[in-house]
Each structure stands twice: as structure tokens, then as C-alpha cells.
C-alpha atoms as a PDB file:
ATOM      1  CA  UNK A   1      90.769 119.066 169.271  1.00  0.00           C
ATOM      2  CA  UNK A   2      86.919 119.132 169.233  1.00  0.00           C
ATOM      3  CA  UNK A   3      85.301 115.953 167.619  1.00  0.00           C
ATOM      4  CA  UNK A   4      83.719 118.933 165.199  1.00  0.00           C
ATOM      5  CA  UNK A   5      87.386 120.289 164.504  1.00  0.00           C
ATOM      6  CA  UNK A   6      88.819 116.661 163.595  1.00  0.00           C
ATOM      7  CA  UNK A   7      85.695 115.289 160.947  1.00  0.00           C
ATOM      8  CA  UNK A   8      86.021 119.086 159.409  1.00  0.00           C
ATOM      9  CA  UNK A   9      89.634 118.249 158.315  1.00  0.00           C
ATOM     10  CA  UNK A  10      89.129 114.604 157.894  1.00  0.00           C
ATOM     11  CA  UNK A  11      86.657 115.507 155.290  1.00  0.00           C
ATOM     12  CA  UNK A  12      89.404 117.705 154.247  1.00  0.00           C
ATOM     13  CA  UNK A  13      92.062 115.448 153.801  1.00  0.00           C
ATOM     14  CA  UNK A  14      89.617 112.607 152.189  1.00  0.00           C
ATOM     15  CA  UNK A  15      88.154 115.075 149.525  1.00  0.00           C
ATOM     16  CA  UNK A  16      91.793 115.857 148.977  1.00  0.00           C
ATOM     17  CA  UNK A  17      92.782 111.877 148.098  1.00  0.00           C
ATOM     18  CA  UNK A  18      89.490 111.821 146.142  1.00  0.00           C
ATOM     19  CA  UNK A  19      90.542 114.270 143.708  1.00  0.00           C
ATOM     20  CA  UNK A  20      94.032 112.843 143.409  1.00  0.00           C
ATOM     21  CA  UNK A  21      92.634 109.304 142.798  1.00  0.00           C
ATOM     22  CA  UNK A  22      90.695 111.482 139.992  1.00  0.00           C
ATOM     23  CA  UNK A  23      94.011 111.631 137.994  1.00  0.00           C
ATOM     24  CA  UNK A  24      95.409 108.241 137.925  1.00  0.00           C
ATOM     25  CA  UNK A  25      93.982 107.817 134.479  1.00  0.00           C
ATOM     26  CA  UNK A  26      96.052 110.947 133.277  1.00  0.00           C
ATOM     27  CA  UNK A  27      98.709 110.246 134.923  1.00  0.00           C
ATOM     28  CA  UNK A  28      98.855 106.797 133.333  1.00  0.00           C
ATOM     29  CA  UNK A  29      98.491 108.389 129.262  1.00  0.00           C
ATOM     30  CA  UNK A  30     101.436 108.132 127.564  1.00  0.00           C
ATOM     31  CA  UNK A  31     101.904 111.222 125.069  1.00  0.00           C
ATOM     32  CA  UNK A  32     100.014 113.794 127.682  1.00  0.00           C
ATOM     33  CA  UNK A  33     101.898 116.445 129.759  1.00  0.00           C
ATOM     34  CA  UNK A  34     101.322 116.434 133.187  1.00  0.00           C
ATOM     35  CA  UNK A  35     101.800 118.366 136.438  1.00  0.00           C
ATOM     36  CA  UNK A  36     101.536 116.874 139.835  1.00  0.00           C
ATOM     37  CA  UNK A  37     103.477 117.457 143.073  1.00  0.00           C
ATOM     38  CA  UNK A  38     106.350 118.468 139.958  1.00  0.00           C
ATOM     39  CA  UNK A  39     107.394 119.473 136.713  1.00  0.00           C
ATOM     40  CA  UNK A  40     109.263 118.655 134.096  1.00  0.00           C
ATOM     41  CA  UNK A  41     110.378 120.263 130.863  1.00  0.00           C
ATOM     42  CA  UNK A  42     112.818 117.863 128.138  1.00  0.00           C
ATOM     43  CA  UNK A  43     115.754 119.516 125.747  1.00  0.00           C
ATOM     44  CA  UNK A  44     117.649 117.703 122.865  1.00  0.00           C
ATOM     45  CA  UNK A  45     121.307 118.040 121.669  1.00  0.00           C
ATOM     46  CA  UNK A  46     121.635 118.329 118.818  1.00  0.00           C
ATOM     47  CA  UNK A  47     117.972 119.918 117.735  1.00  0.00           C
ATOM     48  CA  UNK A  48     115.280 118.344 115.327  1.00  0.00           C
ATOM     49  CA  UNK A  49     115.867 116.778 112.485  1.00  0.00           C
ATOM     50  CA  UNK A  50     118.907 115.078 111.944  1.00  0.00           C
ATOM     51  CA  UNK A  51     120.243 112.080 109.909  1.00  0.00           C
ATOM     52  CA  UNK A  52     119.677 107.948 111.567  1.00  0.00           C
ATOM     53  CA  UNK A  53     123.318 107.556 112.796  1.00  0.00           C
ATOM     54  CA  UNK A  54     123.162 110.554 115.087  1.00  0.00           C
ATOM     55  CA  UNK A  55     123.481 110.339 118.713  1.00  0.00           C
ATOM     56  CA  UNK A  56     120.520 112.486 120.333  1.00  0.00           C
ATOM     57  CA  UNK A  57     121.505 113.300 123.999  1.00  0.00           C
ATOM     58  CA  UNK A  58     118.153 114.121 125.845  1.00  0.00           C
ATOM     59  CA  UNK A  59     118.247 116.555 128.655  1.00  0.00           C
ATOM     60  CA  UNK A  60     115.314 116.841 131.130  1.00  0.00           C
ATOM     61  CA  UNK A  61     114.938 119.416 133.939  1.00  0.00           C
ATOM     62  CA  UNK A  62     112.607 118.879 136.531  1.00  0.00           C
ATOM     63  CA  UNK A  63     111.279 120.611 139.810  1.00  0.00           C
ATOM     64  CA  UNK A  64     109.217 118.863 142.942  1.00  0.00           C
ATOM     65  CA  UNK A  65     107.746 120.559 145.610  1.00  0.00           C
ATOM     66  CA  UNK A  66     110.018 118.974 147.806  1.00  0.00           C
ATOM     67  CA  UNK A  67     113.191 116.241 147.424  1.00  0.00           C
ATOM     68  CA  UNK A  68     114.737 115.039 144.752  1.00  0.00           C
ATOM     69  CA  UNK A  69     113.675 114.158 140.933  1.00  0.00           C
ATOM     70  CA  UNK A  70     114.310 110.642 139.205  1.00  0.00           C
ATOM     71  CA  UNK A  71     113.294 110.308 135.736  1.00  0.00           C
ATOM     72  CA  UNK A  72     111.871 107.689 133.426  1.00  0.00           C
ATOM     73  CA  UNK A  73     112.288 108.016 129.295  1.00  0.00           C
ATOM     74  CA  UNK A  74     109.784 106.927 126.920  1.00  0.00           C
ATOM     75  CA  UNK A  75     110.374 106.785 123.263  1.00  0.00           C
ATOM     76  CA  UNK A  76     108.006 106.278 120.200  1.00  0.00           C
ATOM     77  CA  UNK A  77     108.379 105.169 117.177  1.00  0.00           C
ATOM     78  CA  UNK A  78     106.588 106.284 113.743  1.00  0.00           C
ATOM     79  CA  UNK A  79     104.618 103.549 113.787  1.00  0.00           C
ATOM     80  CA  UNK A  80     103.086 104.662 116.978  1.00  0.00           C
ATOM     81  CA  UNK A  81     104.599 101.839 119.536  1.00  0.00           C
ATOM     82  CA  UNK A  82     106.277 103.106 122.607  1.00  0.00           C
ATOM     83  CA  UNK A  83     109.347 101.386 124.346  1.00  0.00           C
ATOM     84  CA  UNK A  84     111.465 102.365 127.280  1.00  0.00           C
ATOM     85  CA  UNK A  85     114.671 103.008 126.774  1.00  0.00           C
ATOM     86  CA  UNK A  86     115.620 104.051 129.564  1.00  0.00           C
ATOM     87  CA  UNK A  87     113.514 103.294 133.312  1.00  0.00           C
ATOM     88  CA  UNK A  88     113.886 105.396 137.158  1.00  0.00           C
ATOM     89  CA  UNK A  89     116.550 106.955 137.747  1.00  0.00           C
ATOM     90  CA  UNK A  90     118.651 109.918 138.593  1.00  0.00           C
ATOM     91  CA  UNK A  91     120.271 110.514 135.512  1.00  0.00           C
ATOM     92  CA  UNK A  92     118.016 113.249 133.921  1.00  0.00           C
ATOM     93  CA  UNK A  93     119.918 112.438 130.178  1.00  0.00           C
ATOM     94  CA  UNK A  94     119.430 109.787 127.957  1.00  0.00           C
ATOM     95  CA  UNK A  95     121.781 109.085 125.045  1.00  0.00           C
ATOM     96  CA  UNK A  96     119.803 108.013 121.895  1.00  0.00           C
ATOM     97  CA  UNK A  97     121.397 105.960 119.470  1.00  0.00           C
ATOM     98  CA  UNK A  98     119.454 106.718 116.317  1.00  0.00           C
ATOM     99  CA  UNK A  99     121.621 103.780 114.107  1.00  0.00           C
ATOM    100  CA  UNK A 100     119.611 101.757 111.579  1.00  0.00           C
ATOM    101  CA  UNK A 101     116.489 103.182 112.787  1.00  0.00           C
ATOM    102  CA  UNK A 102     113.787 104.094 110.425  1.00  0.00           C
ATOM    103  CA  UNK A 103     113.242 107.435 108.565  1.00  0.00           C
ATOM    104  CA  UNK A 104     110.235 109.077 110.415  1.00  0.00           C
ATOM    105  CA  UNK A 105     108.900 110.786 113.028  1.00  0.00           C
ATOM    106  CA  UNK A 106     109.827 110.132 116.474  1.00  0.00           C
ATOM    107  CA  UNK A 107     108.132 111.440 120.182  1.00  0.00           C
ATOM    108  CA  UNK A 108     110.352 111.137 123.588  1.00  0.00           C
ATOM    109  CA  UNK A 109     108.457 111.746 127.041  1.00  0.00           C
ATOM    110  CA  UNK A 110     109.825 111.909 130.364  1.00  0.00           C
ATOM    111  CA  UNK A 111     108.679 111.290 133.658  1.00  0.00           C
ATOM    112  CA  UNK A 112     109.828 112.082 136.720  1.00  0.00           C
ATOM    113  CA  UNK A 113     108.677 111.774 140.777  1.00  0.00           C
ATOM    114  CA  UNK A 114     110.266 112.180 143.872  1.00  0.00           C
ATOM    115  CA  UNK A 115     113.077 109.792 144.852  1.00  0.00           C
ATOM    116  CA  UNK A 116     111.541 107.460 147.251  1.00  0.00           C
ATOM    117  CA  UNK A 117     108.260 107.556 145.850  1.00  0.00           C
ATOM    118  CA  UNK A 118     106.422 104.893 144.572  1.00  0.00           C
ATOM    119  CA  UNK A 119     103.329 106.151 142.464  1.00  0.00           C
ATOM    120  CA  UNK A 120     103.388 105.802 138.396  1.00  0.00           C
ATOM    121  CA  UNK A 121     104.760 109.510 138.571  1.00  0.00           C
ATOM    122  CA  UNK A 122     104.265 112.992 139.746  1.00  0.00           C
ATOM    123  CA  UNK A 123     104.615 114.410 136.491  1.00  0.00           C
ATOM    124  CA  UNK A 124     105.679 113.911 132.890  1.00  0.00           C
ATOM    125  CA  UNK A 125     107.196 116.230 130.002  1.00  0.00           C
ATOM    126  CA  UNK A 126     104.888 117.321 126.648  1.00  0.00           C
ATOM    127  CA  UNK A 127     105.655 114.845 124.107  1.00  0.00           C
ATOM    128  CA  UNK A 128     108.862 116.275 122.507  1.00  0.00           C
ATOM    129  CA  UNK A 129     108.508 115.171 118.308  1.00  0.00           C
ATOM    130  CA  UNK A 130     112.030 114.418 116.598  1.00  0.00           C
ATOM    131  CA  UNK A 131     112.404 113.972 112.679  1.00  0.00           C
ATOM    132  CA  UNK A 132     115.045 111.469 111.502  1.00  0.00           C
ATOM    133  CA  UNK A 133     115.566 111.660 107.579  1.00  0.00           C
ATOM    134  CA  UNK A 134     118.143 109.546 105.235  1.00  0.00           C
ATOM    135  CA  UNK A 135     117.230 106.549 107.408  1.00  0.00           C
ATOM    136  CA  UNK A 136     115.445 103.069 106.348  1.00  0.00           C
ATOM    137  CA  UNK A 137     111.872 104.061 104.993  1.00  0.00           C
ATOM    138  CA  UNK A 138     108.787 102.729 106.508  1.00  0.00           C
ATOM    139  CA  UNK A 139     105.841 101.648 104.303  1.00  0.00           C
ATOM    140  CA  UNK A 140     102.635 102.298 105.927  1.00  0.00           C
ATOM    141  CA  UNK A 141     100.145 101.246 103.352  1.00  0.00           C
ATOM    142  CA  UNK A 142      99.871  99.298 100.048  1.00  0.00           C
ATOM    143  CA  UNK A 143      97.259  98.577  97.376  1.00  0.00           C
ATOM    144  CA  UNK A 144      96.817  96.771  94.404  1.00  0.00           C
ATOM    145  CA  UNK A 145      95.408  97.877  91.442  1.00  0.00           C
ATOM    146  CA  UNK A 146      94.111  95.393  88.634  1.00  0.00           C
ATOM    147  CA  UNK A 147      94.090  95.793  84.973  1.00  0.00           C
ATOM    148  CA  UNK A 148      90.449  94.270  84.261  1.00  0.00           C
ATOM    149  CA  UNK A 149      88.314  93.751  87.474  1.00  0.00           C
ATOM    150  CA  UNK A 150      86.742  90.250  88.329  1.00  0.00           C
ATOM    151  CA  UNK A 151      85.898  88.202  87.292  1.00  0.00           C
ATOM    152  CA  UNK A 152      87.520  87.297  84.113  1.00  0.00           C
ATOM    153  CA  UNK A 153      87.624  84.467  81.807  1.00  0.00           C
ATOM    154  CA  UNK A 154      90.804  81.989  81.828  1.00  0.00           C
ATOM    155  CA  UNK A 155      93.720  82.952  79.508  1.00  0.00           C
ATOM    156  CA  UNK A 156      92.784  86.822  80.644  1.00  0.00           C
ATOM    157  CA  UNK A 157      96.532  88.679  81.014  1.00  0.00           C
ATOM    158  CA  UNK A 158      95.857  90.473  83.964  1.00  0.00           C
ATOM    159  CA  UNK A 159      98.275  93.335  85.175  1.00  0.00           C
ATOM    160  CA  UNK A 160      98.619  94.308  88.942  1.00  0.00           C
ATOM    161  CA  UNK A 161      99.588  97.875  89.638  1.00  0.00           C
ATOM    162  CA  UNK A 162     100.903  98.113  92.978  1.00  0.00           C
ATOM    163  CA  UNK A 163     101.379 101.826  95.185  1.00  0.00           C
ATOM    164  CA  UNK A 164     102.607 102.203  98.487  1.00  0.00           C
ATOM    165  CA  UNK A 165     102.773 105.003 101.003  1.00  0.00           C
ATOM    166  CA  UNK A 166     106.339 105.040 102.206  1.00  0.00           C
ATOM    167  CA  UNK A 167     108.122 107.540 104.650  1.00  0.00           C
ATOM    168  CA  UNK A 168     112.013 108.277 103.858  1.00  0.00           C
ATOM    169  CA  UNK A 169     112.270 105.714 101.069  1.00  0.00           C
ATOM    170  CA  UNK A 170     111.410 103.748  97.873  1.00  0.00           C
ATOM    171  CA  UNK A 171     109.205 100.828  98.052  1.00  0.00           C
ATOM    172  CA  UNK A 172     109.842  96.790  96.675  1.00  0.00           C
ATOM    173  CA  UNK A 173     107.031  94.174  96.668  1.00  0.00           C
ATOM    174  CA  UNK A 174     106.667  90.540  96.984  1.00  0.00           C
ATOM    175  CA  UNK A 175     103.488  88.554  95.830  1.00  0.00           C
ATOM    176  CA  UNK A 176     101.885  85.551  97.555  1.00  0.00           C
ATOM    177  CA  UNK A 177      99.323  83.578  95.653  1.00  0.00           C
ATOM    178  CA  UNK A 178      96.989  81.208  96.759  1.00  0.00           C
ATOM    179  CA  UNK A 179      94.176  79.296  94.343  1.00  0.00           C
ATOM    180  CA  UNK A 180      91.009  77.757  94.695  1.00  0.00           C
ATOM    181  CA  UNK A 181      91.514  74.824  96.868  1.00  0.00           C
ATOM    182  CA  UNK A 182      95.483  74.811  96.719  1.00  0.00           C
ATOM    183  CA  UNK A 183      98.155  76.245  99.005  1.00  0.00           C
ATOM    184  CA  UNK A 184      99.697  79.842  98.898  1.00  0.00           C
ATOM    185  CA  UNK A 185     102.979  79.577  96.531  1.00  0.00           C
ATOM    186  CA  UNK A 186     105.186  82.343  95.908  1.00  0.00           C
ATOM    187  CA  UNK A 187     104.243  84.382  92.380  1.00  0.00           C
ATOM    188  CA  UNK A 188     107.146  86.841  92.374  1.00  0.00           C
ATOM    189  CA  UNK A 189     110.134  87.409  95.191  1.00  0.00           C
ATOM    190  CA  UNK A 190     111.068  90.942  96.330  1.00  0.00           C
ATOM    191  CA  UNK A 191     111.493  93.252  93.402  1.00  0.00           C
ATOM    192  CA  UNK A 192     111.513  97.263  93.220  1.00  0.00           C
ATOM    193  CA  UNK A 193     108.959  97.089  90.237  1.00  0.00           C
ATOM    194  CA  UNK A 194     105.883  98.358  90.760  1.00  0.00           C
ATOM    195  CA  UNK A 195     103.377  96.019  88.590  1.00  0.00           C
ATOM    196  CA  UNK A 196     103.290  92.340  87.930  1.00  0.00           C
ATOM    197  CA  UNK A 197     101.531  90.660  85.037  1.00  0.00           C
ATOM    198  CA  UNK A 198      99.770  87.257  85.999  1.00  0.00           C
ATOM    199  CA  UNK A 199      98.907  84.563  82.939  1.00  0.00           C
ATOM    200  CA  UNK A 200      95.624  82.621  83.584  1.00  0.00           C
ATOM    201  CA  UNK A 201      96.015  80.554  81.372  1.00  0.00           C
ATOM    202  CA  UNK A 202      97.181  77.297  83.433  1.00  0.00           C
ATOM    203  CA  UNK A 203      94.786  78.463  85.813  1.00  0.00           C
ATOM    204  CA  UNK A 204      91.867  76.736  87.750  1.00  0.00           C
ATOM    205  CA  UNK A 205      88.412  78.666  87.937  1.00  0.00           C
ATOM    206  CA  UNK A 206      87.367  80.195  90.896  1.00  0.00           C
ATOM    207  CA  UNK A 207      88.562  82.506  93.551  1.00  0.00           C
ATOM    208  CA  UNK A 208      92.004  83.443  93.660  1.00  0.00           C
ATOM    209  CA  UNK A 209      93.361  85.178  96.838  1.00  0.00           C
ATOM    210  CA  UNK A 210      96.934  87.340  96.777  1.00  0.00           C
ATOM    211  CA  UNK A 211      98.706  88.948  99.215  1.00  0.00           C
ATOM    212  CA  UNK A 212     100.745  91.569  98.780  1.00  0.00           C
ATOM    213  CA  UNK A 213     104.047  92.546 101.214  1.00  0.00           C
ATOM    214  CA  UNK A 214     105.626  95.698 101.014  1.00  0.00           C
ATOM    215  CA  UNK A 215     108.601  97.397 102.495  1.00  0.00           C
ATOM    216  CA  UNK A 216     111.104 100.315 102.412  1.00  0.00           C
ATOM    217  CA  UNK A 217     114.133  99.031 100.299  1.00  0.00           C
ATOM    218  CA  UNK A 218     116.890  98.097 102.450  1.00  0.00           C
ATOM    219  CA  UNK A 219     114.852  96.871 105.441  1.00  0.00           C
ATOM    220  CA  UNK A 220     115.451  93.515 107.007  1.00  0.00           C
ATOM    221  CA  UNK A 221     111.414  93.564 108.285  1.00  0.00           C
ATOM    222  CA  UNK A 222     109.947  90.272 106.890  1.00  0.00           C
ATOM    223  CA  UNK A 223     107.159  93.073 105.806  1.00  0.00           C
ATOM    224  CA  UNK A 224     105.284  96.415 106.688  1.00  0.00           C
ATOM    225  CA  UNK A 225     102.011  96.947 104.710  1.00  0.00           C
ATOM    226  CA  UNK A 226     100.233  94.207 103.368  1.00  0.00           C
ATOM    227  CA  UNK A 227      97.178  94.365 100.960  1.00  0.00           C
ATOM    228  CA  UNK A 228      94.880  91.383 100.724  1.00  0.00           C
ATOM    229  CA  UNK A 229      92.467  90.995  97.807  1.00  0.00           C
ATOM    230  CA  UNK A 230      90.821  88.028  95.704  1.00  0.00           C
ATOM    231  CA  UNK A 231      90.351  87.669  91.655  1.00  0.00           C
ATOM    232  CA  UNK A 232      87.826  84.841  90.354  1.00  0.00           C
ATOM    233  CA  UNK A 233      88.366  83.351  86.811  1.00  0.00           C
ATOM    234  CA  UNK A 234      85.928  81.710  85.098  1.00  0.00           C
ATOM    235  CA  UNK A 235      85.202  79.445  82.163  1.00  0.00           C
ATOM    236  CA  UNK A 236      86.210  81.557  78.674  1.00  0.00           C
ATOM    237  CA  UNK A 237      82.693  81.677  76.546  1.00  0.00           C
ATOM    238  CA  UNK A 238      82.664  82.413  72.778  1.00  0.00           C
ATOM    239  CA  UNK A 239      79.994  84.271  70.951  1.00  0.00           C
ATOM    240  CA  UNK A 240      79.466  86.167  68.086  1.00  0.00           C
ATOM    241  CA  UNK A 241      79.802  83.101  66.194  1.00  0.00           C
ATOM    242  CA  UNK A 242      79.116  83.979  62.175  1.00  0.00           C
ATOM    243  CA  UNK A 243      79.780  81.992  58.875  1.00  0.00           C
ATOM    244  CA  UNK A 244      80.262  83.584  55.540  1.00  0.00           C
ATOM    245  CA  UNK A 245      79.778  81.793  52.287  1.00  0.00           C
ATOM    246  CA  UNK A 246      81.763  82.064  49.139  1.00  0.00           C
ATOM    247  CA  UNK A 247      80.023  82.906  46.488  1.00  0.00           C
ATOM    248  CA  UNK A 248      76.599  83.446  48.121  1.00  0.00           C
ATOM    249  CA  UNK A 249      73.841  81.256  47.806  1.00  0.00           C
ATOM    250  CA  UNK A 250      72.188  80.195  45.537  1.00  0.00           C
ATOM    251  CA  UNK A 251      74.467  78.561  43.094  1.00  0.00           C
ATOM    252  CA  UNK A 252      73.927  75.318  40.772  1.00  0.00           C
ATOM    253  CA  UNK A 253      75.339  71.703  41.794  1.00  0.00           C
ATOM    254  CA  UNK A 254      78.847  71.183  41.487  1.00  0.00           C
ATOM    255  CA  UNK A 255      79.757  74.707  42.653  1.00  0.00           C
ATOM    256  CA  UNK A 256      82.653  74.602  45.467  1.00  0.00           C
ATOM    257  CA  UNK A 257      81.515  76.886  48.847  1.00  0.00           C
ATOM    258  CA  UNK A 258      84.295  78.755  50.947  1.00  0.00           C
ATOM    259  CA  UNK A 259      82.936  79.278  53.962  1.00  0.00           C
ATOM    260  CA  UNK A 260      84.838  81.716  56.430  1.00  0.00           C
ATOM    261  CA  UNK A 261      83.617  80.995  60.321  1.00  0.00           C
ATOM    262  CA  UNK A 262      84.148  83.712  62.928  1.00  0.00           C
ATOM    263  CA  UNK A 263      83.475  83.627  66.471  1.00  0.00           C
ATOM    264  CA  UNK A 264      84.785  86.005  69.966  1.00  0.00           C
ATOM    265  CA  UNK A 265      85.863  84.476  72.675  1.00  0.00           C
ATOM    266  CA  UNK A 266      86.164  86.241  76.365  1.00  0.00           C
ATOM    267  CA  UNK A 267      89.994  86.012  77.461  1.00  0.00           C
ATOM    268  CA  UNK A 268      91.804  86.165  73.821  1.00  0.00           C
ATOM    269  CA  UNK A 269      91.022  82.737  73.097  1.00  0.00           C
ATOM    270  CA  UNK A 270      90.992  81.321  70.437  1.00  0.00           C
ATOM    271  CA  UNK A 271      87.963  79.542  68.958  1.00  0.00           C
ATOM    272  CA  UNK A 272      87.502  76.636  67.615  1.00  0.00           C
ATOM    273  CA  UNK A 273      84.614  75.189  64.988  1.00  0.00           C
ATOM    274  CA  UNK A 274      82.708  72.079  64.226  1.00  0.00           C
ATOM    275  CA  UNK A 275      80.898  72.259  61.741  1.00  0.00           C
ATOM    276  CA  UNK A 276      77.624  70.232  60.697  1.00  0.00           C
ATOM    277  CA  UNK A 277      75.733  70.201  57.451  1.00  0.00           C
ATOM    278  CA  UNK A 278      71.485  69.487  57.286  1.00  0.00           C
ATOM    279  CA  UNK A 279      70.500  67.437  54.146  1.00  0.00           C
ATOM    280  CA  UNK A 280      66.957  68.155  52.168  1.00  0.00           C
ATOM    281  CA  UNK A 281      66.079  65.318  53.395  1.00  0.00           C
ATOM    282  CA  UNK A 282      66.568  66.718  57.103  1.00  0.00           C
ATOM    283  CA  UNK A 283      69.506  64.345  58.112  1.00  0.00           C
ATOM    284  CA  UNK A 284      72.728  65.912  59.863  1.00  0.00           C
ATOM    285  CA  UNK A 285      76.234  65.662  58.176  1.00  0.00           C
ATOM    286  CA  UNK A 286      79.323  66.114  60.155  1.00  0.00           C
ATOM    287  CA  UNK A 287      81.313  67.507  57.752  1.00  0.00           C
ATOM    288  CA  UNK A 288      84.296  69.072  60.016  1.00  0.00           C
ATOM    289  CA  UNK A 289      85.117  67.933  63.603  1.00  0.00           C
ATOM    290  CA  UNK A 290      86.630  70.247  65.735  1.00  0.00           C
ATOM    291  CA  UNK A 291      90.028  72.319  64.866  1.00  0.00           C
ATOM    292  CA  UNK A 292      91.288  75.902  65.121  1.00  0.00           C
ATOM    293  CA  UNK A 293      90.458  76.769  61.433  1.00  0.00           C
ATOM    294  CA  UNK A 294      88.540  79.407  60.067  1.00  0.00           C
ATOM    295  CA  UNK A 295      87.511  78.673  56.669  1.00  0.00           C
ATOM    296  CA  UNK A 296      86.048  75.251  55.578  1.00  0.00           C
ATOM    297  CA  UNK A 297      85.389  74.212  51.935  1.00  0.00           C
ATOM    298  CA  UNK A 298      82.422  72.334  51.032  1.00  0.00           C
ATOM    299  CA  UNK A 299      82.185  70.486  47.663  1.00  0.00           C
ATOM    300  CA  UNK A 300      79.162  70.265  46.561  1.00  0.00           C
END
């Protein structure tokens, strides 16, 4: 062979390993079909969907361009993690045991090379989808809505409306509170209703944070959505503060004054009234120290 020749295929043969090293990165995506030195195609028994509790026997078929197929079985699940369930081998079926599994959409791959061969594969099946209804539901989101937004005044009943996006099920909640400065405590267990009304009223001011767990009833998961949000309460203010005499001024000595005192506080509290009285002679009177009542009677 002329030294021409030999570099001619060389270059050949190197351009050749080039463009094969061009596909590892495909060849290592989980999800995509591929087509090497074979091909694969992947059958269930029964078909899509089916009920959790059903055993799914996965056929795949494969053909190399020479010796024989082993196969490789990737499952995943509808939260979008994949396991192996079953690794290389000859087999070409894998039984699926679909027990206690989750309501959802499901994807199974398979991969498959040439016994004796030791890249990542030669080629791998589309991803083949699989519906599984009347199993446990999965919870993929949750959020929290509030009554009144923050910040609101102490003694404020604030309600929490809570929605979550579950898959094959009905949702329950549980609520985690932590206050300013304090550590988180537990504000309701798991329950299936969907709001929660929080009292402020033996509450501290400042920023509250809450954290909301949610799952598909009948799961053992410690959770699967969370929503995180804070609330600040603040010191209740009154205003609006008015007093009303009875009868109106003027009148002569002696008369006795009803006086009606009104005021608004933020939060539904409820106000209380001191009241002082200014001589002619421009010195201050206390004439009722602080109480809850709303009318005051001054003798003159």
C-alpha cells in the first residue's frame, strides 16, 4: 500500500471517529430516540392507561447491524425523575409493577447495544408515555391566599385560602408558623379543608413567616408542594375619635352633660377613653381615667 493510499483512509477512518465522538452528548439524553449501529422500537401489554395495581409487561424489539441486542429500561416518573428499573441485559421485557404508585403520567425508554459492547449504547427507543389513573394523587403546586393583605393591625381575623394543583386526587394541608424572633410551631395538622382562620390577637408585631405543605390525600410523602409567604402585624391605631354632648352647649350651671365618645380602631378593637376637662381658669381636670366606656356624665 502506497504511503498516499494509507493517510487517504487514515483520514478516513479518523473523520469517521470524529463524527461518532460528535454524538456522545445524544447518546447520553435521556427522553431522546436514537439510532446508532441499531434500533430499537418498545410495546406495552396491556396498552395506555390503566389503573395503579396493574402489572405493565414492556416488550422491546431491537435490531444491530451485527450480534446480539441487550437492553437497559428507564422509567420516569410524573414528577420528571428517572430511575432504572431494570439495567443490561438480554431480557428485552420488563415487568412493571404499577402498586401504590402515583396517579400521573409516566415515560419508559429503552436502550439497547451489542452484547459485548461497552459504550453508553448504540441506540435507545422514543420515550413511550403511560397514564396511570385511580392511583395516589400528586400535588404539584400550592398557594395561599389571604383575606386582608399586610400588613394588618393586631386582633385582625385573618383567613387563609389555600388551592393546590393536584393530579388524580384531592388535596389536605398542614400549616407551619413561625413569628418574629420565635421558633416555627405547628398552627394546624393535616386537614382536607381548604382555608384556615388565624387570630392575632395574642400576637407579637412584626413579620410572620408560614409555610404551607400540601399533598394528595392518602399519601405517606412527608409533603409535595410547599408555599412560603410572610404576614407583618402591627400596632392597632384608633382614630376618628369624636365626643357628643347632651344637651348641646350652652346651658346654665347646674345642668348635667351626657357626653357619648366614639373612636375606630384598625383590627376591631375596641377603644378605650380618658377623658380630661380644661377649667376657665386654664387648669386640666382628669375627670375619667381610662376604661372601655362610651358615654361619660359630667355634673356640672
Amino acid at each position: 500500500m502506497n504511503k498516499q493510499l494509507f493517510f487517504s483512509l487514515f483520514s478516513l477512518i479518523l473523520l469517521g471517529l470524529l463524527a461518532c465522538g460528535l454524538q456522545a452528548d445524544e447518546y447520553t439524553t435521556l427522553g431522546q430516540q436514537v439510532i446508532g449501529d441499531c434500533s430499537v422500537t418498545l410495546s406495552s401489554n396491556p396498552s395506555s392507561p390503566q389503573n395503579t395495581g396493574t402489572t405493565i409487561t414492556w416488550t422491546a424489539s431491537a435490531s444491530c447491524i451485527d450480534g446480539t441486542p441487550e437492553y437497559k429500561f428507564y422509567l420516569r416518573n410524573p414528577a420528571g425523575s428517572w430511575s432504572l428499573p431494570q439495567d443490561w441485559s438480554t431480557s428485552p421485557t420488563l415487568s412493571w409493577n404499577t402498586s401504590n404508585l402515583k396517579s400521573g403520567t409516566y415515560l419508559v425508554q429503552v436502550w439497547t447495544r451489542r452484547q459485548g459492547q461497552t459504550s453508553a449504547l448504540e441506540g435507545a427507543s422514543p420515550s413511550a408515555p403511560f397514564e396511570l389513573t385511580g392511583g395516589i394523587g400528586n400535588c404539584s403546586s400550592a398557594i395561599t391566599s389571604k383575606s386582608v393583605e399586610s400588613p394588618q393591625a393586631i386582633s385582625t381575623n385573618i383567613t387563609f385560602q389555600y388551592t393546590a394543583s393536584c393530579a388524580g386526587g384531592s388535596a389536605e394541608y398542614l400549616l407551619y408558623h413561625r413569628p418574629p424572633g420565635g421558633s416555627w410551631r405547628l398552627e394546624h395538622s393535616w386537614q382536607t379543608t381548604n382555608n384556615f382562620v388565624w387570630s392575632t390577637s395574642s400576637e407579637t408585631t412584626g413579620i410572620h413567616i408560614f409555610q404551607l405543605w400540601t399533598r394528595a390525600q392518602g399519601s405517606s410523602e412527608p409533603y409535595q408542594a410547599t408555599d412560603i409567604f410572610s404576614y407583618t402585624l402591627q400596632e392597632g391605631k384608633c382614630h376618628s375619635l369624636s365626643a357628643t354632648a347632651n344637651p348641646t352647649s350652652p346651658q346654665a350651671k347646674g345642668a348635667t352633660i351626657a357626653w357619648t365618645l366614639s373612636a375606630q380602631c384598625d383590627g376591631g378593637i375596641t377603644p378605650e377613653y380618658l377623658v380630661y376637662r380644661r377649667k376657665p381658669s386654664g387648669s386640666w381636670v382628669l375627670e375619667s381615667n381610662w376604661n372601655t366606656n362610651s358615654t361619660f356624665t359630667w355634673n356640672t
